[in-house]
Protein backbone atom coordinates (compact mmCIF):
# COMPACT_ATOMS: atom_id res chain seq x y z
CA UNK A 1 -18.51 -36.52 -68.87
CA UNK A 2 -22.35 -36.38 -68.51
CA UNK A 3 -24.60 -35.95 -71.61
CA UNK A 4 -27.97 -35.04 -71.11
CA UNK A 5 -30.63 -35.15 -73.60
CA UNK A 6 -34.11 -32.83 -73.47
CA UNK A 7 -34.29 -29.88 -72.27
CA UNK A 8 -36.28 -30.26 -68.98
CA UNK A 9 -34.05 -32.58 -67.69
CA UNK A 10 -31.56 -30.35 -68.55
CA UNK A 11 -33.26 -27.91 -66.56
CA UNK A 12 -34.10 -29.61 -63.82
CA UNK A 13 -30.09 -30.93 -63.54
CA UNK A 14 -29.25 -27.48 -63.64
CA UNK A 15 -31.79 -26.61 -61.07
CA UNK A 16 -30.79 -29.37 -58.90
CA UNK A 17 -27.11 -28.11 -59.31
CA UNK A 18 -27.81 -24.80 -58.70
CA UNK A 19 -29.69 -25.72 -55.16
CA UNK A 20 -26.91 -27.84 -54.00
CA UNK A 21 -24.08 -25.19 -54.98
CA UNK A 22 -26.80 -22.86 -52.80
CA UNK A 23 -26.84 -25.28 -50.03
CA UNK A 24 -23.08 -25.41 -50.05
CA UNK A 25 -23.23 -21.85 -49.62
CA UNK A 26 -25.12 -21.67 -46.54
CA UNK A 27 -22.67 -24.07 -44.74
CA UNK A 28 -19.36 -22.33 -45.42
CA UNK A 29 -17.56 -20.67 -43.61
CA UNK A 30 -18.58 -16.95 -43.89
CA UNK A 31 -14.55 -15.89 -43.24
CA UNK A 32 -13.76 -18.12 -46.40
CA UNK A 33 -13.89 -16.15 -49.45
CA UNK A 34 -15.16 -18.11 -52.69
CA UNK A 35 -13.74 -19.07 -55.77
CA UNK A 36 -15.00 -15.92 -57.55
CA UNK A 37 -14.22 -13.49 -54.37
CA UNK A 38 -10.55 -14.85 -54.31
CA UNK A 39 -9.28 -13.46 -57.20
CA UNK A 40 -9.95 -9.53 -55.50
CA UNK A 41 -8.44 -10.16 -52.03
CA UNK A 42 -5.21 -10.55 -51.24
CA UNK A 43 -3.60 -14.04 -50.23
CA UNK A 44 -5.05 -16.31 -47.83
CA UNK A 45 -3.92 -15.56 -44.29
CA UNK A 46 -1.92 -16.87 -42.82
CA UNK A 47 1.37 -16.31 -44.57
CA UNK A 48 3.79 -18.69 -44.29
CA UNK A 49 7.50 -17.36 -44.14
CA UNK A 50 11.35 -19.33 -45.16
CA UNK A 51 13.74 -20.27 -42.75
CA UNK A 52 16.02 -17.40 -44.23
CA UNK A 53 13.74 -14.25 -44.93
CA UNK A 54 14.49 -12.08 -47.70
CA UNK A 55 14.18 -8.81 -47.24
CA UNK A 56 13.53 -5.52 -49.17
CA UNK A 57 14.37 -2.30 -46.80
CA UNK A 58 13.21 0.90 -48.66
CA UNK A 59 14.86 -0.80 -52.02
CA UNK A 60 18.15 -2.01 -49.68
CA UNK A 61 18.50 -5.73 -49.31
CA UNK A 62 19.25 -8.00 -46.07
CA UNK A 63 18.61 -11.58 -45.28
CA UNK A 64 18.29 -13.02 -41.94
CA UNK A 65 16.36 -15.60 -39.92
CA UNK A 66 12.96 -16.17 -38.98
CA UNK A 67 13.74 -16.99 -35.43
CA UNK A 68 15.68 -13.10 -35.67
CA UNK A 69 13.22 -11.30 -36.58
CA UNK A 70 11.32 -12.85 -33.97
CA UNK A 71 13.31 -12.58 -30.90
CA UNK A 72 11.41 -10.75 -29.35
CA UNK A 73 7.78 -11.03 -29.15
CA UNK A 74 5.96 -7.63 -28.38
CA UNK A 75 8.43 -5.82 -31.13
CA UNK A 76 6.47 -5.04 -34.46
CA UNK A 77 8.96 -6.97 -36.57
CA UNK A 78 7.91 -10.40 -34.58
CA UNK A 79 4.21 -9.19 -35.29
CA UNK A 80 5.23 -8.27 -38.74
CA UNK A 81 6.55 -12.25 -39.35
CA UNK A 82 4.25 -13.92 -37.22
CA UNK A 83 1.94 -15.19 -40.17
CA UNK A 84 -0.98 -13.13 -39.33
CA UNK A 85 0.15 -10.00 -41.26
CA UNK A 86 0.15 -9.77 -44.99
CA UNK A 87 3.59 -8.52 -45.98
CA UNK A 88 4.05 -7.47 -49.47
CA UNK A 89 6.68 -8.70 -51.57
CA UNK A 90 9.09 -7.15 -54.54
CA UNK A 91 9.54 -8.67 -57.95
CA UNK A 92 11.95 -10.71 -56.73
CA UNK A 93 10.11 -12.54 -53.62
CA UNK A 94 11.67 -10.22 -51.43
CA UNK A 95 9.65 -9.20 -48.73
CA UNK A 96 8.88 -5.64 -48.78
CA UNK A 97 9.41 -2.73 -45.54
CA UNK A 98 8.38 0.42 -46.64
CA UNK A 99 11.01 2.41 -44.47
CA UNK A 100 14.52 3.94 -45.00
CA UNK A 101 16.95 0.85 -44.80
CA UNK A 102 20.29 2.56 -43.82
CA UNK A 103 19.94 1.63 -40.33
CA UNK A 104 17.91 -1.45 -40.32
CA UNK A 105 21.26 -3.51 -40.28
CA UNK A 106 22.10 -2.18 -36.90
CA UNK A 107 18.84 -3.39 -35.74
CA UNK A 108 19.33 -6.87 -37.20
CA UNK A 109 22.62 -6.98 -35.83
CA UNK A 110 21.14 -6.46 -32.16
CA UNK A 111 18.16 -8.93 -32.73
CA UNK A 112 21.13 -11.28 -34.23
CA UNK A 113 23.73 -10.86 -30.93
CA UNK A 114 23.16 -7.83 -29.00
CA UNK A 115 25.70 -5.46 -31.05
CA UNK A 116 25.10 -1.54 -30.13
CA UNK A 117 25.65 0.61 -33.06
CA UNK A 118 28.81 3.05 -33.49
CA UNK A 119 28.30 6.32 -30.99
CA UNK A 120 27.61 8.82 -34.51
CA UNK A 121 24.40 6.11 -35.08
CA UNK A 122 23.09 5.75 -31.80
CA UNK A 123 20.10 9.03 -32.77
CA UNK A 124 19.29 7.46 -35.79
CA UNK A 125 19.27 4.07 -34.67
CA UNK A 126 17.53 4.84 -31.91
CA UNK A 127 14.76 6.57 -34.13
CA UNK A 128 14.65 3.27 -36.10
CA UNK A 129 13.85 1.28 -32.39
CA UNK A 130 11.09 3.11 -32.30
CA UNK A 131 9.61 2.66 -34.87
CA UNK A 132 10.56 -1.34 -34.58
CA UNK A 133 8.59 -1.14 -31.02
CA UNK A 134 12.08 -2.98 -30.09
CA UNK A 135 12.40 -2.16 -25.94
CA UNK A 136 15.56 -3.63 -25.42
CA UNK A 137 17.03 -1.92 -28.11
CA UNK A 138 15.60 1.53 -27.08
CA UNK A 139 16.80 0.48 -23.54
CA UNK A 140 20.29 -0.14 -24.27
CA UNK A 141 20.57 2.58 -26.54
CA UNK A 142 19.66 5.36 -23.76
CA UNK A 143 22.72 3.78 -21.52
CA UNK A 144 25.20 5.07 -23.95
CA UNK A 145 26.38 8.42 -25.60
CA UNK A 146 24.85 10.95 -26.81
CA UNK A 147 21.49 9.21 -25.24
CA UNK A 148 22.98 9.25 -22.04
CA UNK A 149 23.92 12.77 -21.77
CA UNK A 150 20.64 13.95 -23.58
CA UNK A 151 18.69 11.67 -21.24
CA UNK A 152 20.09 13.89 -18.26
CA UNK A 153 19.78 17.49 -20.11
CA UNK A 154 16.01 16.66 -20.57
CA UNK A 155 15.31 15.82 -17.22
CA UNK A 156 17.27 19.47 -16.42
CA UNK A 157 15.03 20.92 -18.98
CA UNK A 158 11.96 19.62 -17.63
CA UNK A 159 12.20 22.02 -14.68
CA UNK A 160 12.48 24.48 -16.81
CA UNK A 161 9.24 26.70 -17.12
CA UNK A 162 8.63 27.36 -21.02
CA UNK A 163 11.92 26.40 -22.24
CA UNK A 164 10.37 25.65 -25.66
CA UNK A 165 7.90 28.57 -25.92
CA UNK A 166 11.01 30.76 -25.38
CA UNK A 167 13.24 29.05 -27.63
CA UNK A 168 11.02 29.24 -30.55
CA UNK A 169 10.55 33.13 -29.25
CA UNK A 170 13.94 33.79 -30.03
CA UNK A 171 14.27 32.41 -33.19
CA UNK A 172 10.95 34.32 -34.36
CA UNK A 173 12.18 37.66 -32.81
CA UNK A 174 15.82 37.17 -34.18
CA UNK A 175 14.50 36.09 -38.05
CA UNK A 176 12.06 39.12 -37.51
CA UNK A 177 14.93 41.50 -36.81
CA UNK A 178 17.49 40.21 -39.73
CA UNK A 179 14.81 40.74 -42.30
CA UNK A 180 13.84 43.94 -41.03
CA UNK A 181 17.30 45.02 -41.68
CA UNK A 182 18.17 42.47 -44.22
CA UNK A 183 21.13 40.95 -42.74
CA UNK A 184 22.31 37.73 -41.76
CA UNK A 185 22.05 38.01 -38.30
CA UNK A 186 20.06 39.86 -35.29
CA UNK A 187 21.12 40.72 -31.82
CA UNK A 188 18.78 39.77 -28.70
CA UNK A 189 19.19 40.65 -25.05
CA UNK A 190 18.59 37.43 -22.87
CA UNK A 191 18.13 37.22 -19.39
CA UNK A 192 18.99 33.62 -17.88
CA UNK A 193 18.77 33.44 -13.72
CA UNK A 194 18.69 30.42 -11.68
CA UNK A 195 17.17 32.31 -8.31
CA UNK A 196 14.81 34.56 -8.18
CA UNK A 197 16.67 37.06 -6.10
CA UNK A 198 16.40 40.87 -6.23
CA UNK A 199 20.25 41.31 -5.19
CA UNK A 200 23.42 39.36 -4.68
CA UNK A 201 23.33 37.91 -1.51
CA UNK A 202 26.67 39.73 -0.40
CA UNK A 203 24.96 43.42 -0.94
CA UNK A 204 22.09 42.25 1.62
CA UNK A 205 22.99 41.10 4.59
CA UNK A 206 19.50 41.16 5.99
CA UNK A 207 19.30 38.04 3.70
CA UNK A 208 21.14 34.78 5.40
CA UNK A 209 20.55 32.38 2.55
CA UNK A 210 19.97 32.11 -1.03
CA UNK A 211 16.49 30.52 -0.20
CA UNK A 212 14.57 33.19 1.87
CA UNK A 213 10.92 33.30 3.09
CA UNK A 214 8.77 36.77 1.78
CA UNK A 215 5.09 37.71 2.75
CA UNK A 216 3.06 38.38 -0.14
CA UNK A 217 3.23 42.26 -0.42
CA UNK A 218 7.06 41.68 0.06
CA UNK A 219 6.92 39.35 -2.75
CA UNK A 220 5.20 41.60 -5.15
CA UNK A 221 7.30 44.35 -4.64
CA UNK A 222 9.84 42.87 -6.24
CA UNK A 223 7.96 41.22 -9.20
CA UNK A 224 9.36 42.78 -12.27
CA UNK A 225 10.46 41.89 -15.35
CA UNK A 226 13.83 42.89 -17.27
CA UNK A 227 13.70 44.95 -19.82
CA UNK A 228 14.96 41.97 -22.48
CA UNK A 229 13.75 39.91 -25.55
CA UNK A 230 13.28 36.47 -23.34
CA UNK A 231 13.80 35.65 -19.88
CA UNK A 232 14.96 32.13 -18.19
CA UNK A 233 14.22 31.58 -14.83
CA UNK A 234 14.70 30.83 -12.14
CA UNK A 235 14.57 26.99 -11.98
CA UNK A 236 15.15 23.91 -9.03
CA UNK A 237 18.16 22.22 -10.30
CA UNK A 238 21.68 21.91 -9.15
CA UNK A 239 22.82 22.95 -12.99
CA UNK A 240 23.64 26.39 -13.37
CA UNK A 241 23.57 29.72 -15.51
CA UNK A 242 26.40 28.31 -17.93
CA UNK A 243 24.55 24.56 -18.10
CA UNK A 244 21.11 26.34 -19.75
CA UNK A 245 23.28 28.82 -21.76
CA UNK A 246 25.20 25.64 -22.89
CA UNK A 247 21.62 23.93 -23.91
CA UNK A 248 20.20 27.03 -25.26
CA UNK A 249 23.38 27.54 -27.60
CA UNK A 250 22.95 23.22 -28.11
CA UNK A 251 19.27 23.35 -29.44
CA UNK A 252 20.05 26.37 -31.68
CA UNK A 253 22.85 24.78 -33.60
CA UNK A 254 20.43 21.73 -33.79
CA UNK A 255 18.22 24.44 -35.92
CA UNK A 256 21.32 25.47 -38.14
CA UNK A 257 21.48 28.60 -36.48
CA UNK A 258 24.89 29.98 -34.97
CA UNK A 259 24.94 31.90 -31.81
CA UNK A 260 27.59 33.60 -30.26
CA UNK A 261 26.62 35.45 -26.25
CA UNK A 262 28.19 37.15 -23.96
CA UNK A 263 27.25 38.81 -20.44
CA UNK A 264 27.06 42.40 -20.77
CA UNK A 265 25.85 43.36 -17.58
CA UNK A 266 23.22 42.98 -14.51
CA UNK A 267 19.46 44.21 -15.25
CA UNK A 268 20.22 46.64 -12.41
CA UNK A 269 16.90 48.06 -12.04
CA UNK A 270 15.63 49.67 -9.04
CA UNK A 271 12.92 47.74 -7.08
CA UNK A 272 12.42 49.27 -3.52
CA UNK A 273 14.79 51.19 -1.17
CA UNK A 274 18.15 50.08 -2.45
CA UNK A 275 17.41 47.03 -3.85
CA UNK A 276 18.32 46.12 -7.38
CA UNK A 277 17.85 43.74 -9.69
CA UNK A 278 20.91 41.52 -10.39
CA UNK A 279 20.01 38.89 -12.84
CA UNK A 280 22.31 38.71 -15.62
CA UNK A 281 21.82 39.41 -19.07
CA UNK A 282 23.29 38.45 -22.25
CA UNK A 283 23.56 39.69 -25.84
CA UNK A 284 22.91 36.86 -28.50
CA UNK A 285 24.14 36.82 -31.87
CA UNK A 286 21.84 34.78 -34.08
CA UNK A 287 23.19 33.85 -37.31
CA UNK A 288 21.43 31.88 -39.96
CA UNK A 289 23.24 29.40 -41.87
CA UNK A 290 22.87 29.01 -45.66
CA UNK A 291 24.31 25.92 -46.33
């Protein structure tokens, strides 16, 4: 210990003391917080992770491996654990991921050996791989069922013309309806046509194919539109009428609504001469679920 006696030397010590802590000051390194700043940020990057990682899943526990969570390098997880992230930790030293944890030991178990979840977890999984940024995951995942089958039914849907817009029509009209009459349930007339064709091709023989050319004035004399609540069609795809009822139906129940259809006839309305309208329309029963 240093005891100095008078007070200008005193002063000028702590002068001196005070222009070399200065002069320390202008050398540092401006990234490098100081004693006094240290105490508000959070811990010095960068972190430096276990062997075995602890981990704390929306309040669910797992532990794995460094190297795991690291397999692969462009996923958020590896990014997450690569030291240059802060990453929270519980009172228990548990590192902390602020996400629901009931899946995220089906996507340790891939990181860990490749294992696909059971078919009922693929969607949720799958959700969870997103999130994770994991691409071999997300790849795998849409090679199996139900990601397989709902990977083809988009790509039908796609060619659809307003498929959305008129299944959210539907559900407005139908919810509009019940609580106009205050019942469970409302009744909609839906056309659904896959060619745009103003008669069956066997009551026009003029007509050698389902695919026929029209000049323009032909083409707006049969322009028209059938006297229902929403109209599908027509579309390019080899899936037919029953495939887009079947998705239609699909998406519904997806809403917890119920619908039960059936064809109740052909639009039948006269367009020129003795042509006719023959798309097909159907009568949907909408019921609302209260569970």
């Amino acid at each position: 210990m240093v005891v100095v006696t008078g007070q200008n030397k005193a002063s000028g010590n702590l002068d001196d003391a005070m222009s070399s802590s200065d002069a320390e000051d202008d050398f540092q390194d401006p990234t490098t917080p100081t004693a006094t700043q240290a105490g508000h940020l959070l811990p010095l990057l960068p972190q430096q992770f276990p062997e075995v990682v602890p981990l704390n899943v929306g309040g669910m526990y797992f532990a794995t491996r460094l190297s795991t969570l690291r397999r692969y390098e462009d996923t958020m997880l590896a990014a997450m654990f690569s030291g240059r992230h802060y990453i929270p930790t519980d009172a228990q030293g548990r590192y902390f991921i602020d996400r629901d944890g009931n899946y995220f030991g089906d996507v340790l178990n891939f990181l860990r050996s490749g294992d696909l979840p059971p078919r009922e977890r693929v969607r949720s999984v799958y959700k969870e791989a997103q999130y994770y940024s994991i691409g071999p995951l997300l790849d795998n995942l849409e090679e199996v069922q139900p990601l397989k089958g709902e990977k083809v039914r988009q790509a039908f849907l796609s060619l659809m013309p307003y498929y959305k817009e008129h299944l959210e029509r539907i559900i407005e009209i139908a919810k509009l309806r019940a609580m106009q009459r205050k019942a469970r349930f409302a009744k909609l007339k839906i056309c659904v046509f896959k060619e745009e064709m103003p008669i069956t091709p066997y009551e026009c023989p003029l007509f050698n194919s389902l695919r026929f050319e029209r000049s323009e004035s032909e083409t707006k004399l049969f322009e028209h539109h059938c006297e229902v609540d929403v109209s599908f069609g027509p579309w390019e795809a080899v899936a037919d009428v029953y495939d887009l009822l079947h998705c239609i139906v699909t998406d519904l129940s997806d809403k917890g609504i119920t619908v039960d259809h059936q064809c109740i006839g052909v639009c039948d309305k006269h367009l020129i001469n003795h042509y006719y309208c023959k798309r097909p329309i159907y009568e949907f029963k909408i019921t609302w679920c209260y569970e």
